[in-house]
C-alpha atoms as a PDB file:
ATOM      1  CA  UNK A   1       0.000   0.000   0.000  1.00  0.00           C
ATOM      2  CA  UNK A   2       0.773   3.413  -0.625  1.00  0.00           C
ATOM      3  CA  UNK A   3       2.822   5.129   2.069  1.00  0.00           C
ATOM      4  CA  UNK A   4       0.889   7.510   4.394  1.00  0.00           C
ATOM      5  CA  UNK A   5       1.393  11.504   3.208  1.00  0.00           C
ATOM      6  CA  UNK A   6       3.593  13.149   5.850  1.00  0.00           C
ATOM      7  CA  UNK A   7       2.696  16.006   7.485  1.00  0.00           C
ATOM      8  CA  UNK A   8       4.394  19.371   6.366  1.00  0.00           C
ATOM      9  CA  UNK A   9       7.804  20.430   7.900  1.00  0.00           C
ATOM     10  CA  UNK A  10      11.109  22.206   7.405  1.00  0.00           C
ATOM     11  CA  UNK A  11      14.344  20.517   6.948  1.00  0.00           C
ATOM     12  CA  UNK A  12      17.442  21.563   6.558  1.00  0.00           C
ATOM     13  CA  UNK A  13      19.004  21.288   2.658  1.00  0.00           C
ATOM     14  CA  UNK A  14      22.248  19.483   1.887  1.00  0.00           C
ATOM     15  CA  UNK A  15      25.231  20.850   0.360  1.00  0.00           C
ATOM     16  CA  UNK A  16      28.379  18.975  -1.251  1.00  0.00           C
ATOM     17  CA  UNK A  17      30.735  19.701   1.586  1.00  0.00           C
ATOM     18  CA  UNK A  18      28.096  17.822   4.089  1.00  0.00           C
ATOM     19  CA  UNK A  19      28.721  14.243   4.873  1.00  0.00           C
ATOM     20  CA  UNK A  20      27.560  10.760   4.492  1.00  0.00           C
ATOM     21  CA  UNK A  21      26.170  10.811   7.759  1.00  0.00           C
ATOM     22  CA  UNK A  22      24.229  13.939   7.384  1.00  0.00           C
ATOM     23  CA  UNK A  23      22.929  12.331   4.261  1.00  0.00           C
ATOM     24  CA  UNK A  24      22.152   9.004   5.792  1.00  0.00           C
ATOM     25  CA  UNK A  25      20.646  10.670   9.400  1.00  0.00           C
ATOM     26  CA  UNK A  26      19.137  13.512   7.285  1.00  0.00           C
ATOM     27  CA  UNK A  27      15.009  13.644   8.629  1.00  0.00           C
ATOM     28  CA  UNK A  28      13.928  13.848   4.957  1.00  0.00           C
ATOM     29  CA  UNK A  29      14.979  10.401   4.175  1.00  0.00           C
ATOM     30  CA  UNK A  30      14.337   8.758   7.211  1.00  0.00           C
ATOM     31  CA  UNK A  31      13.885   4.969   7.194  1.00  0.00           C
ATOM     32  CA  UNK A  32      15.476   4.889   3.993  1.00  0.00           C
ATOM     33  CA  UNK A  33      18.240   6.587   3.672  1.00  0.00           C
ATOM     34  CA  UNK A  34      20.716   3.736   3.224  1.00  0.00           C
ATOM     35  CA  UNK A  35      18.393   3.189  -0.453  1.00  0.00           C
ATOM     36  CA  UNK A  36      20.074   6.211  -1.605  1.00  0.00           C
ATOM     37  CA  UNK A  37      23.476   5.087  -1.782  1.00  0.00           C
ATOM     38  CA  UNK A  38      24.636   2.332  -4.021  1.00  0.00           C
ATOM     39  CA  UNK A  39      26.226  -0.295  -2.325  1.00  0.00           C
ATOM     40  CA  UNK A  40      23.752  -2.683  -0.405  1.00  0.00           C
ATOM     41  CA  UNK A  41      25.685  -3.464   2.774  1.00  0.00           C
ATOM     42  CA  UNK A  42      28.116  -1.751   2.938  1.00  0.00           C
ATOM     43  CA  UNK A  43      30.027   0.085   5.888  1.00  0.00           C
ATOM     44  CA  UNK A  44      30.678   3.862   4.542  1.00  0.00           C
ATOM     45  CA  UNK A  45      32.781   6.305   5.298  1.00  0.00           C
ATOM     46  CA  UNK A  46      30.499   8.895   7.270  1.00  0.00           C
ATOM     47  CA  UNK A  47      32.938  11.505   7.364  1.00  0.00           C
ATOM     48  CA  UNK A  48      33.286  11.446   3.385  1.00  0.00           C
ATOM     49  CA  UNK A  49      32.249  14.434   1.922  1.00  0.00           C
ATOM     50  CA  UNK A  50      28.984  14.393  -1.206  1.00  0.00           C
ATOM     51  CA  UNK A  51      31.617  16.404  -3.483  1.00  0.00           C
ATOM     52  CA  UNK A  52      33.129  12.892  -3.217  1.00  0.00           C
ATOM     53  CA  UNK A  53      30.068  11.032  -4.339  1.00  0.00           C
ATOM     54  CA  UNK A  54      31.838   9.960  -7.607  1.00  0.00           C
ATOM     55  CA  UNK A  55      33.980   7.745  -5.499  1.00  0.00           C
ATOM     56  CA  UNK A  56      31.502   5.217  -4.586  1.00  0.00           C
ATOM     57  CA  UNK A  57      30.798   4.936  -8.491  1.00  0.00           C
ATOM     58  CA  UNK A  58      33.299   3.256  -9.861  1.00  0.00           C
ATOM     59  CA  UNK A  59      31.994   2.250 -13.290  1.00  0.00           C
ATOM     60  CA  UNK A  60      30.519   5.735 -13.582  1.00  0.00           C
ATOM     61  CA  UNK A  61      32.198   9.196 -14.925  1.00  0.00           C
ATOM     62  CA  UNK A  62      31.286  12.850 -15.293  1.00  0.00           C
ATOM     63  CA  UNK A  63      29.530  12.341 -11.324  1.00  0.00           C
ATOM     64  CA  UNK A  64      28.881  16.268 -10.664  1.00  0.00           C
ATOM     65  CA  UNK A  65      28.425  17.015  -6.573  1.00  0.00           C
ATOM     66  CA  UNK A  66      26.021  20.158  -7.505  1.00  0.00           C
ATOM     67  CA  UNK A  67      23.658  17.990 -10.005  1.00  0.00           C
ATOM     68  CA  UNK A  68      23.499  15.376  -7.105  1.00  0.00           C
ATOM     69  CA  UNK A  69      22.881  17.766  -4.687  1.00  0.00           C
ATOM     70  CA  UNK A  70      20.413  19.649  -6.755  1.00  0.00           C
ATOM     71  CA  UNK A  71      18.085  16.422  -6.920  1.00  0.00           C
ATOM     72  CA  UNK A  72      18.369  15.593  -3.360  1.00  0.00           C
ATOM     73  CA  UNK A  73      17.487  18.898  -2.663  1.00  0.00           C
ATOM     74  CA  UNK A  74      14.476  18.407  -4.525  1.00  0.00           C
ATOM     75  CA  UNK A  75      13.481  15.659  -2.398  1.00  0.00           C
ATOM     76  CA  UNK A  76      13.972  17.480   0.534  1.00  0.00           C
ATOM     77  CA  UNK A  77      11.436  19.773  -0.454  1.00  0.00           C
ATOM     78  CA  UNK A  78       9.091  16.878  -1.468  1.00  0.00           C
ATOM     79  CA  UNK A  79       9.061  16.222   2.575  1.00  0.00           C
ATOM     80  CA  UNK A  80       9.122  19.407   3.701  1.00  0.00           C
ATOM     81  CA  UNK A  81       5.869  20.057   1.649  1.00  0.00           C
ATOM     82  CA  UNK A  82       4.278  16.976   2.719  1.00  0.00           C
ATOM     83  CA  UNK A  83       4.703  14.927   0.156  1.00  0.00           C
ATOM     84  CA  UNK A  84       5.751  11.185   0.376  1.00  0.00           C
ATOM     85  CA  UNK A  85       8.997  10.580  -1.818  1.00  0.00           C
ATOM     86  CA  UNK A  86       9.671   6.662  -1.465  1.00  0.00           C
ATOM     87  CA  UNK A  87       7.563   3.842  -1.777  1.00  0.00           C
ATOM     88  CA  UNK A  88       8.025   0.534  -1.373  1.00  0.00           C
ATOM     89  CA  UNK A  89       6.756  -1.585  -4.182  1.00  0.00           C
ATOM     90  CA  UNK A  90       7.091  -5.115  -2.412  1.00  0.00           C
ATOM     91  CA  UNK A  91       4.712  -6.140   0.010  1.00  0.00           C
ATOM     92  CA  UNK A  92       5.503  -6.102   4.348  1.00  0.00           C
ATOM     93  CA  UNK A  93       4.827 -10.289   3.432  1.00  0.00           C
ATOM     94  CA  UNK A  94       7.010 -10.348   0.304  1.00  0.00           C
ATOM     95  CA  UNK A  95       9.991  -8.971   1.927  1.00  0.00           C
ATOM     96  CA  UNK A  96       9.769 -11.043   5.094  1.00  0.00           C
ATOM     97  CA  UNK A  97       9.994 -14.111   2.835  1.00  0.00           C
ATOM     98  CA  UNK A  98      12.850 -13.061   0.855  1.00  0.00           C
ATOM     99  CA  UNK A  99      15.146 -10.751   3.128  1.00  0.00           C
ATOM    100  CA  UNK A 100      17.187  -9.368   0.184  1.00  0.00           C
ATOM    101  CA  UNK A 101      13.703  -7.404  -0.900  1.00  0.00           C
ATOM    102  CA  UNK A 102      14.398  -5.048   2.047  1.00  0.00           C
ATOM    103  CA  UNK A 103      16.869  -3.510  -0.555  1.00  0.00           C
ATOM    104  CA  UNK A 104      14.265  -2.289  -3.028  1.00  0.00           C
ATOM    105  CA  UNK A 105      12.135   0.539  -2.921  1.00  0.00           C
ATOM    106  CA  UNK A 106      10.792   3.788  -5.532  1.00  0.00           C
ATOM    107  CA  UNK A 107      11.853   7.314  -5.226  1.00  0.00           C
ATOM    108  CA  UNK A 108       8.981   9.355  -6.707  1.00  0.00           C
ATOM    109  CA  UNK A 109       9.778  12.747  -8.240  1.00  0.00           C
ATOM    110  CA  UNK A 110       5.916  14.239  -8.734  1.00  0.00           C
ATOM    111  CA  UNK A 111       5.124  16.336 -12.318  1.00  0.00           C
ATOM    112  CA  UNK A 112       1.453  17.419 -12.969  1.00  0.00           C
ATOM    113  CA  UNK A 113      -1.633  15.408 -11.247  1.00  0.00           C
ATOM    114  CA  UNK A 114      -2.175  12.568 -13.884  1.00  0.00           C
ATOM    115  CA  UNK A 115       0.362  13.161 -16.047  1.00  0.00           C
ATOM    116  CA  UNK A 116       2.201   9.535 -18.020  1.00  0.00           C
ATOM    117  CA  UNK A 117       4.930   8.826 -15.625  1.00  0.00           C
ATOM    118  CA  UNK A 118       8.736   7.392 -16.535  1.00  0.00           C
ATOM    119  CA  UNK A 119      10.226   4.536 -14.656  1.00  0.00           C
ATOM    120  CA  UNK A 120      13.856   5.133 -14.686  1.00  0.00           C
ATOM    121  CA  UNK A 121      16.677   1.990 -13.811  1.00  0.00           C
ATOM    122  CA  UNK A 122      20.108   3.571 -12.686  1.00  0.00           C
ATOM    123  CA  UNK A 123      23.171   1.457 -13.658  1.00  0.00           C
ATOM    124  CA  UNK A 124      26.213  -0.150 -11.741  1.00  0.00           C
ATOM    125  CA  UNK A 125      26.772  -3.542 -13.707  1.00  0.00           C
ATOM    126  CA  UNK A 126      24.517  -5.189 -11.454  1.00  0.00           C
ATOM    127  CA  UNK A 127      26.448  -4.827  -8.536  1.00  0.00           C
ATOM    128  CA  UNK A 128      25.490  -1.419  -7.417  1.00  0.00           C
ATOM    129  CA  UNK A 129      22.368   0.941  -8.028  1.00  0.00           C
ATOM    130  CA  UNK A 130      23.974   4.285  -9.292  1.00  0.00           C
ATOM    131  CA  UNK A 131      20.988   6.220  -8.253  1.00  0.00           C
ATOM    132  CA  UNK A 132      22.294   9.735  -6.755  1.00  0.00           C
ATOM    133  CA  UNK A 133      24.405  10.105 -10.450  1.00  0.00           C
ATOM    134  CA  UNK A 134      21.706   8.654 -13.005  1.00  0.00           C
ATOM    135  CA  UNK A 135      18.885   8.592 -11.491  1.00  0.00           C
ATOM    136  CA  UNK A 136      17.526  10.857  -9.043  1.00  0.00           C
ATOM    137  CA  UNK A 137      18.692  13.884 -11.897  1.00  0.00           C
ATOM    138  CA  UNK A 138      17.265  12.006 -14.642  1.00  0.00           C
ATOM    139  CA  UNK A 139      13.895  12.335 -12.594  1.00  0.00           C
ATOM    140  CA  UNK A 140      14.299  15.970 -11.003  1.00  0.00           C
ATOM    141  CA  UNK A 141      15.136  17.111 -15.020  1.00  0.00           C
ATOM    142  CA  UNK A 142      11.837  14.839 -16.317  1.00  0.00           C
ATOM    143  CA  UNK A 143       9.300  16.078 -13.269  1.00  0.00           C
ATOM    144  CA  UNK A 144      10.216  19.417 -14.266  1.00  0.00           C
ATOM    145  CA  UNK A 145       8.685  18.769 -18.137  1.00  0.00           C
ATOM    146  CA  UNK A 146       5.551  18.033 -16.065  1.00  0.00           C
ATOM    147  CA  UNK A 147       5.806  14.067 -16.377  1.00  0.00           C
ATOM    148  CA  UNK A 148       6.084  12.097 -13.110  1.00  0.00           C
ATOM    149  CA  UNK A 149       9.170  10.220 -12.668  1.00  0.00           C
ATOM    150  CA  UNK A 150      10.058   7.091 -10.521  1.00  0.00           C
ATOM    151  CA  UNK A 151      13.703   5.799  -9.968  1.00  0.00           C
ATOM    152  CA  UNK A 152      13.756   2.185  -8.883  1.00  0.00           C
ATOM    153  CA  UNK A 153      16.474   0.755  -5.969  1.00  0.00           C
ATOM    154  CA  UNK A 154      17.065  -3.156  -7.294  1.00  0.00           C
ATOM    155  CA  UNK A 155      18.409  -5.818  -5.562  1.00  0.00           C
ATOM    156  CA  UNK A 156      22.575  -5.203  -6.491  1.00  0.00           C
ATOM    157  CA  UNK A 157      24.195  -8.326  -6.449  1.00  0.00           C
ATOM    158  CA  UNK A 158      21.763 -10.367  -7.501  1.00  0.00           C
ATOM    159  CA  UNK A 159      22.233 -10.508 -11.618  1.00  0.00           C
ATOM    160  CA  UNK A 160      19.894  -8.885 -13.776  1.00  0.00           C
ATOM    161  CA  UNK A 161      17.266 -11.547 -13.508  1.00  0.00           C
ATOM    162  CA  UNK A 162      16.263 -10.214 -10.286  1.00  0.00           C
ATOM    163  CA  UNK A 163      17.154  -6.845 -10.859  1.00  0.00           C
ATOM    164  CA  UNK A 164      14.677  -6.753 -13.970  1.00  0.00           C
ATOM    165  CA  UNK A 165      11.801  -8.563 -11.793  1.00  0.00           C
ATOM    166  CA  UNK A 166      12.428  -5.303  -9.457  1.00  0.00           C
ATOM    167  CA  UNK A 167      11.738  -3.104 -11.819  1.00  0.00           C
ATOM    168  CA  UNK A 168       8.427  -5.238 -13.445  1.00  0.00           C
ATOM    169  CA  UNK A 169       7.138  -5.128 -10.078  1.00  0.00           C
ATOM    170  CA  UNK A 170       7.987  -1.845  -9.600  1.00  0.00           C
ATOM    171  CA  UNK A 171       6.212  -0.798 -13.150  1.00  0.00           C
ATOM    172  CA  UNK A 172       3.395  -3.295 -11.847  1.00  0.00           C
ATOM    173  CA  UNK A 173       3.215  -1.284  -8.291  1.00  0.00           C
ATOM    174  CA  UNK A 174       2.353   1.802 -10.269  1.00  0.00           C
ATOM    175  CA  UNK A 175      -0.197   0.667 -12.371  1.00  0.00           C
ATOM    176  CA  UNK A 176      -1.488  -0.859  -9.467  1.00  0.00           C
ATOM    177  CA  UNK A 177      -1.411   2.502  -7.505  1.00  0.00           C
ATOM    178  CA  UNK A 178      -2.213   4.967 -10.120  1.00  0.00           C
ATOM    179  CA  UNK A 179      -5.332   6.363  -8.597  1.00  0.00           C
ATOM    180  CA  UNK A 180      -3.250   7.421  -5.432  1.00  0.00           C
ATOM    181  CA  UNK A 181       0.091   7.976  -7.278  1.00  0.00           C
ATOM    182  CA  UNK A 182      -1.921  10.364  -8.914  1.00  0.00           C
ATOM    183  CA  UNK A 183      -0.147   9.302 -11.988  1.00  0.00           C
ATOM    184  CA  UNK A 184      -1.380   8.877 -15.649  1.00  0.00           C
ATOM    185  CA  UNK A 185      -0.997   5.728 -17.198  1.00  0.00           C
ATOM    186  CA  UNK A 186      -0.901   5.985 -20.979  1.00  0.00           C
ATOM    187  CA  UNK A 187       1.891   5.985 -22.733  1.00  0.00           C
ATOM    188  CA  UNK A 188       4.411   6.097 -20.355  1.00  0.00           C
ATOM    189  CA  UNK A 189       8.349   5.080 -20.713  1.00  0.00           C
ATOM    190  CA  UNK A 190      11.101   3.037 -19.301  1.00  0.00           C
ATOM    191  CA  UNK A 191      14.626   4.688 -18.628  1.00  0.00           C
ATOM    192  CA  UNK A 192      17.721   2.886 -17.851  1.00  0.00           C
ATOM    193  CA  UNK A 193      21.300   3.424 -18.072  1.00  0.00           C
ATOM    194  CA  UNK A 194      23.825   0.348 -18.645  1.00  0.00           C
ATOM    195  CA  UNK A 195      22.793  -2.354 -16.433  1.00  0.00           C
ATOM    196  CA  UNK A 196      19.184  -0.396 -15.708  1.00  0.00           C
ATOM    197  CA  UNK A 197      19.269   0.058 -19.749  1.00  0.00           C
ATOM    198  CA  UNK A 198      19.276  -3.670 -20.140  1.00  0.00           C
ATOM    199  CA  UNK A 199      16.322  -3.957 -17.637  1.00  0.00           C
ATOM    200  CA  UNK A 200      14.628  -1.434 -19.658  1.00  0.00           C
ATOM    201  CA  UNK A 201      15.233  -3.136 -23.160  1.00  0.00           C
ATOM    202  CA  UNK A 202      13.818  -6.445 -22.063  1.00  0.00           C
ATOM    203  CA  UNK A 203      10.818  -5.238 -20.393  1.00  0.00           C
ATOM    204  CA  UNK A 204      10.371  -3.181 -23.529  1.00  0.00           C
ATOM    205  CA  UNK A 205      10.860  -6.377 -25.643  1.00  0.00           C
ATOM    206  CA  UNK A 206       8.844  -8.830 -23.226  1.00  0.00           C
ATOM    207  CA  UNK A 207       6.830  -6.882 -21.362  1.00  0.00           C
ATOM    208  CA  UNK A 208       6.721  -6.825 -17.418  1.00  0.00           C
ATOM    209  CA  UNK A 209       4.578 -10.130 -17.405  1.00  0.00           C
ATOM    210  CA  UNK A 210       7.590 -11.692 -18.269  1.00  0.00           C
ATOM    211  CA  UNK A 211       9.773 -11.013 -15.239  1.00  0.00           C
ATOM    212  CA  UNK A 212       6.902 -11.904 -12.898  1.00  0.00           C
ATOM    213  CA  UNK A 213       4.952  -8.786 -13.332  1.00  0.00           C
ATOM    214  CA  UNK A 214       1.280  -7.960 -14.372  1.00  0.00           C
ATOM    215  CA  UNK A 215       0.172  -8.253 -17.926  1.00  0.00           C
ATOM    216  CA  UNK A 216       0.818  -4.680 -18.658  1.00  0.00           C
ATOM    217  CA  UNK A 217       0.777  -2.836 -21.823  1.00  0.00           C
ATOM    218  CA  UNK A 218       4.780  -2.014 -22.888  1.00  0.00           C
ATOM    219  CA  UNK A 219       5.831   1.274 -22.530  1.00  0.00           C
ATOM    220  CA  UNK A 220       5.082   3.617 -25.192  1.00  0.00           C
ATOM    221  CA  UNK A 221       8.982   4.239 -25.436  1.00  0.00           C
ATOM    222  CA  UNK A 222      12.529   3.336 -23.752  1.00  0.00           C
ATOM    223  CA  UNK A 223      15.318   5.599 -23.287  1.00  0.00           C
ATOM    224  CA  UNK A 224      18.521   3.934 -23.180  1.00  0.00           C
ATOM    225  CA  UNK A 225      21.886   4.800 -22.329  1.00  0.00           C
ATOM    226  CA  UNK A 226      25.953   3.336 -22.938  1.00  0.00           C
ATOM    227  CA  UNK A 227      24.653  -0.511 -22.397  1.00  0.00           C
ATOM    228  CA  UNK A 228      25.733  -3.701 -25.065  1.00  0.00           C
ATOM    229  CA  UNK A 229      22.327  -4.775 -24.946  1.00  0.00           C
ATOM    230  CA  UNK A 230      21.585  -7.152 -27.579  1.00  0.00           C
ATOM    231  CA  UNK A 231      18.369  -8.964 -27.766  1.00  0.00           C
ATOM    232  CA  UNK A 232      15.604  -7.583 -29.701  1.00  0.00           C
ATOM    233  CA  UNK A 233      11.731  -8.638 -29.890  1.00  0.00           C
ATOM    234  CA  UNK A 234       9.607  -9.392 -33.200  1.00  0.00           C
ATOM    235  CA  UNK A 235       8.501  -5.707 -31.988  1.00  0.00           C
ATOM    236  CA  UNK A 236      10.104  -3.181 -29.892  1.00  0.00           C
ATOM    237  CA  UNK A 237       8.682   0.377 -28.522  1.00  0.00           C
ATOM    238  CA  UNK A 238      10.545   3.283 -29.926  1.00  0.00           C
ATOM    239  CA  UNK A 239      13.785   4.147 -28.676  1.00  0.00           C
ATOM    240  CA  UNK A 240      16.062   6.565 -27.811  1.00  0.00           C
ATOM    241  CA  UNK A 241      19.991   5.383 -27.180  1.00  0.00           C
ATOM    242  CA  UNK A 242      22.931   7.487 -26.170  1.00  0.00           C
ATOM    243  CA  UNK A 243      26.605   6.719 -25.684  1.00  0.00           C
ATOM    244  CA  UNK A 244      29.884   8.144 -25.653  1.00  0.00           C
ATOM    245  CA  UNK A 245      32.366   7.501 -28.164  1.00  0.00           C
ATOM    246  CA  UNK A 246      35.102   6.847 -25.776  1.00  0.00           C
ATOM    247  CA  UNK A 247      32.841   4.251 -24.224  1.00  0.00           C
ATOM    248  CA  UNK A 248      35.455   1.387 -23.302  1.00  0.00           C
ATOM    249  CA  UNK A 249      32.475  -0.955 -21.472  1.00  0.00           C
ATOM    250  CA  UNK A 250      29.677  -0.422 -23.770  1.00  0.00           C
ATOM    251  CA  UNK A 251      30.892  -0.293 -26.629  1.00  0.00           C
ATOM    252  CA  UNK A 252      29.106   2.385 -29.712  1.00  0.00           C
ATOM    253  CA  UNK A 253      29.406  -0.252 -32.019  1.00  0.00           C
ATOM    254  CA  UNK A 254      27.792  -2.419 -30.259  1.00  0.00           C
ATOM    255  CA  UNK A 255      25.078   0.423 -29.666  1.00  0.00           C
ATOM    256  CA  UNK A 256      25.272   0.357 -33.065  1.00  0.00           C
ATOM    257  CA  UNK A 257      24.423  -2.942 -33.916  1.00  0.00           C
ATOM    258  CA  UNK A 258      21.583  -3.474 -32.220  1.00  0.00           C
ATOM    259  CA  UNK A 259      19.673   0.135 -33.321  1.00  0.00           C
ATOM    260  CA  UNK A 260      20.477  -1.293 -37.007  1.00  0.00           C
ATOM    261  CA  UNK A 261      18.437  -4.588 -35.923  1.00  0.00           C
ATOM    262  CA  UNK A 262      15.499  -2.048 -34.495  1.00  0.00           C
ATOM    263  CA  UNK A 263      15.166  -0.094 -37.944  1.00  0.00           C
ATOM    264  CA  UNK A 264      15.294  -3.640 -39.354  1.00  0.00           C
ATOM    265  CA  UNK A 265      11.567  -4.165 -37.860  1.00  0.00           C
ATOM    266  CA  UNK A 266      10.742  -0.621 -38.595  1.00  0.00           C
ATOM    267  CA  UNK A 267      11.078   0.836 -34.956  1.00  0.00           C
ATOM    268  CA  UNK A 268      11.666   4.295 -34.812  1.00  0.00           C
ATOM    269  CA  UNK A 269      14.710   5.005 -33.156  1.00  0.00           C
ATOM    270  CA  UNK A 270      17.023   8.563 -32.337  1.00  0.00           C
ATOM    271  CA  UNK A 271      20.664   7.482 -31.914  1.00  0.00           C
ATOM    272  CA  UNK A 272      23.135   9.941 -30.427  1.00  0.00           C
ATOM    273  CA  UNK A 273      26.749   9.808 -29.910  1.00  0.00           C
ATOM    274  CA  UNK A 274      28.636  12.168 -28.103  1.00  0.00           C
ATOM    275  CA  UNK A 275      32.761  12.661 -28.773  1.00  0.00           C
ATOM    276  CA  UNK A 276      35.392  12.762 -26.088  1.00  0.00           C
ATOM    277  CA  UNK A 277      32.837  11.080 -23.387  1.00  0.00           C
ATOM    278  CA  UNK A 278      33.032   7.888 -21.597  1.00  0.00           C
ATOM    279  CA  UNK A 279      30.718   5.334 -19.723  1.00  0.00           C
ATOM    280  CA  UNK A 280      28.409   6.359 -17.475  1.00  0.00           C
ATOM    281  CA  UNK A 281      27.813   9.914 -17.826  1.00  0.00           C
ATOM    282  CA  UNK A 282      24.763  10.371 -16.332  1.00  0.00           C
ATOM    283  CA  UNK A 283      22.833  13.967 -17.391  1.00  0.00           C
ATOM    284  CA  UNK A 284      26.379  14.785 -19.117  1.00  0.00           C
ATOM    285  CA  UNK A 285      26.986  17.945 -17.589  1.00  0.00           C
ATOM    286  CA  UNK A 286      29.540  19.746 -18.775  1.00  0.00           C
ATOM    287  CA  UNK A 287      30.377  17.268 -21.684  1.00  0.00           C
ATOM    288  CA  UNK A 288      29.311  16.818 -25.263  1.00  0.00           C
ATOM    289  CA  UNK A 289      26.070  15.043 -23.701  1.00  0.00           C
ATOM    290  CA  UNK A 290      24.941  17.926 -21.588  1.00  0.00           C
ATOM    291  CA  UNK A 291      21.095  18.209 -22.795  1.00  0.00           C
ATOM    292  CA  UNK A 292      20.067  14.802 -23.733  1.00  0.00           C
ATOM    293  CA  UNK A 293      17.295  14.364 -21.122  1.00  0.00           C
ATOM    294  CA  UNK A 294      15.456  17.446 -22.622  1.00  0.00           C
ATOM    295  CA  UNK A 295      15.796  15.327 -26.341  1.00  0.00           C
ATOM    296  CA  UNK A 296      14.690  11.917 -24.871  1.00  0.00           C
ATOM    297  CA  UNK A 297      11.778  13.366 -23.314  1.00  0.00           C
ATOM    298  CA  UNK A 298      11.249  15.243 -26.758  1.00  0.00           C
ATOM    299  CA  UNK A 299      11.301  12.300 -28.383  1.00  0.00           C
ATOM    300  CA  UNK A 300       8.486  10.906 -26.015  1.00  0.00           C
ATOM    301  CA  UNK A 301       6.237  13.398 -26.276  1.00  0.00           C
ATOM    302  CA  UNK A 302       6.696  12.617 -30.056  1.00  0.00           C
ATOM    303  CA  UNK A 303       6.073   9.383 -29.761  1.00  0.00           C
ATOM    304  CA  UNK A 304       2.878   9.788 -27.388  1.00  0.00           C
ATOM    305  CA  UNK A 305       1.148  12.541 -30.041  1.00  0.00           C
ATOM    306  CA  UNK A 306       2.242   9.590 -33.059  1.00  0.00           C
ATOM    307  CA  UNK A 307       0.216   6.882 -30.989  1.00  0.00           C
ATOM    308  CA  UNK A 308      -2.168   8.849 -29.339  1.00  0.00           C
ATOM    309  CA  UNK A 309      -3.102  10.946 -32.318  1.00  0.00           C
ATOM    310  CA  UNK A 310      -2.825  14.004 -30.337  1.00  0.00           C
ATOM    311  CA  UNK A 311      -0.355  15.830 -28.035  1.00  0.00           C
ATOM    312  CA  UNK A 312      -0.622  14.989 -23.973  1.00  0.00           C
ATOM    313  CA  UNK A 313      -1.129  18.202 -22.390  1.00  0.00           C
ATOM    314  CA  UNK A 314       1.457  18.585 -19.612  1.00  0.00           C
END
């Protein structure tokens, strides 16, 4: 069920020379905090400063303290005004089965009342959930177009067979909840980012019944970014891709490869490569990338008025 609303209340922002224990003991993310971070587990460093987020992100690049800061600041708000910001998608039953569950949960960035939302899978090869670099942004940048945006916390560790049944129960929790998520249904889109753009791609290919989800609809389009993601369906939703062309783990031609099998079955697709970047950019600030979000949720909205025969007012 749907976590209560909390009541309104000021707390205190964060700022990049505070600490991982501020972040961790911070009121706004209370009971929860430890989802933020990436690393199930593990014992931190509470004296490290957020400027050092980048760190704890080892297969990521381009981590900027002041975008992190900037989302979790937007959170912060969230509670201060009231308004619940995590969610957890598995049952009080399911997780007492399976103890590993306690390490999922949805951070919900709220656009307009109603409005399609996005479902957005950070990466970390499967062994961490990259949230604070490419995903939290993502969602601050996408609830400020007026959609509503979820980032989901997977089991890490676990391969992406369980990671990807996260995220089709998290899409599944949604649909499930849309009444009280106050979220619109149609047409919305999956988002992931190399391990979290794999998740994506096969629930776009499969749909979430497949991963032990309901028999939803597939999203009206995925977003994916710097994964070697191979398989495609007899039909796939449109897609959006991004990469860097000093990618050394996911390779652009291997991007490459699989967009040319998309366009094979007549999927629209909008390919972008960006020079001098590397794996795991995130929002790309201050790179070659800086400004994809804005294009992939162009290409969306696109996509929506193509399907829908007219534009979703946002």
């Amino acid at each position: 069920m749907p976590l209560k609303e909390a009541a309104p209340q000021q707390v205190a922002h964060l700022h990049s020379e505070d600490r991982l224990g501020d972040l961790l003991n911070h009121p706004a993310f209370e009971g929860f905090g430890h989802l933020l971070l990436p690393w199930d587990g593990r014992n931190y460093d509470l004296a490290m400063p957020l400027r050092d987020i980048g760190r704890l992100l080892p297969y990521h690049s381009h981590v900027e303290p002041a975008v992190v800061v900037a989302a979790l600041t937007r959170m912060v708000d969230d509670t201060s005004a009231g308004r619940t910001v995590f969610y957890n998608f598995y049952t009080d039953d399911q997780r007492r089965t399976n103890s590993m569950l306690k390490h999922t949960g949805l951070f919900f960035f709220r656009g307009k009342p109603d409005a399609p939302f996005a479902v957005i899978a950070p990466g970390g090869g499967f062994s961490y959930v990259g949230s604070m670099h490419e995903g939290f942004p993502y969602a601050e940048e996408i609830s400020k177009q007026g959609f509503n945006a979820f980032v989901v916390k997977y089991r890490a560790g676990q391969g992406g067979k369980a990671a990807t049944e996260d995220l089709a129960a998290a899409v599944s929790y949604i649909f499930q909840n849309a009444r009280s998520l106050q979220v619109g249904t149609d047409g919305y889109s999956l988002w992931g980012s190399s391990a979290g753009a794999r998740m994506a791609a096969a629930i776009g290919s499969h749909g979430a019944a497949a991963f032990g989800g309901a028999p939803l609809p597939k999203p009206a389009v995925v977003v994916t970014a710097y994964t070697a993601h191979s398989d495609v369906a007899a039909s796939e939703p449109p897609t959006f891709v991004v990469v860097g062309d000093r990618d050394s783990i996911a390779s652009p031609a291997a991007m490459e490869s699989r967009i040319a099998a998309l366009r094979r079955i007549g999927t629209p697709v909008k390919y972008h490569k960006y020079p001098g970047v590397g794996h795991g950019f995130g929002t790309g600030h201050g790179t070659d990338a800086q400004g994809w979000i804005g294009q992939a949720i162009q290409f969306w909205e696109k996509e929506q008025e193509s399907t829908m025969g007219q534009p979703k007012k946002i």
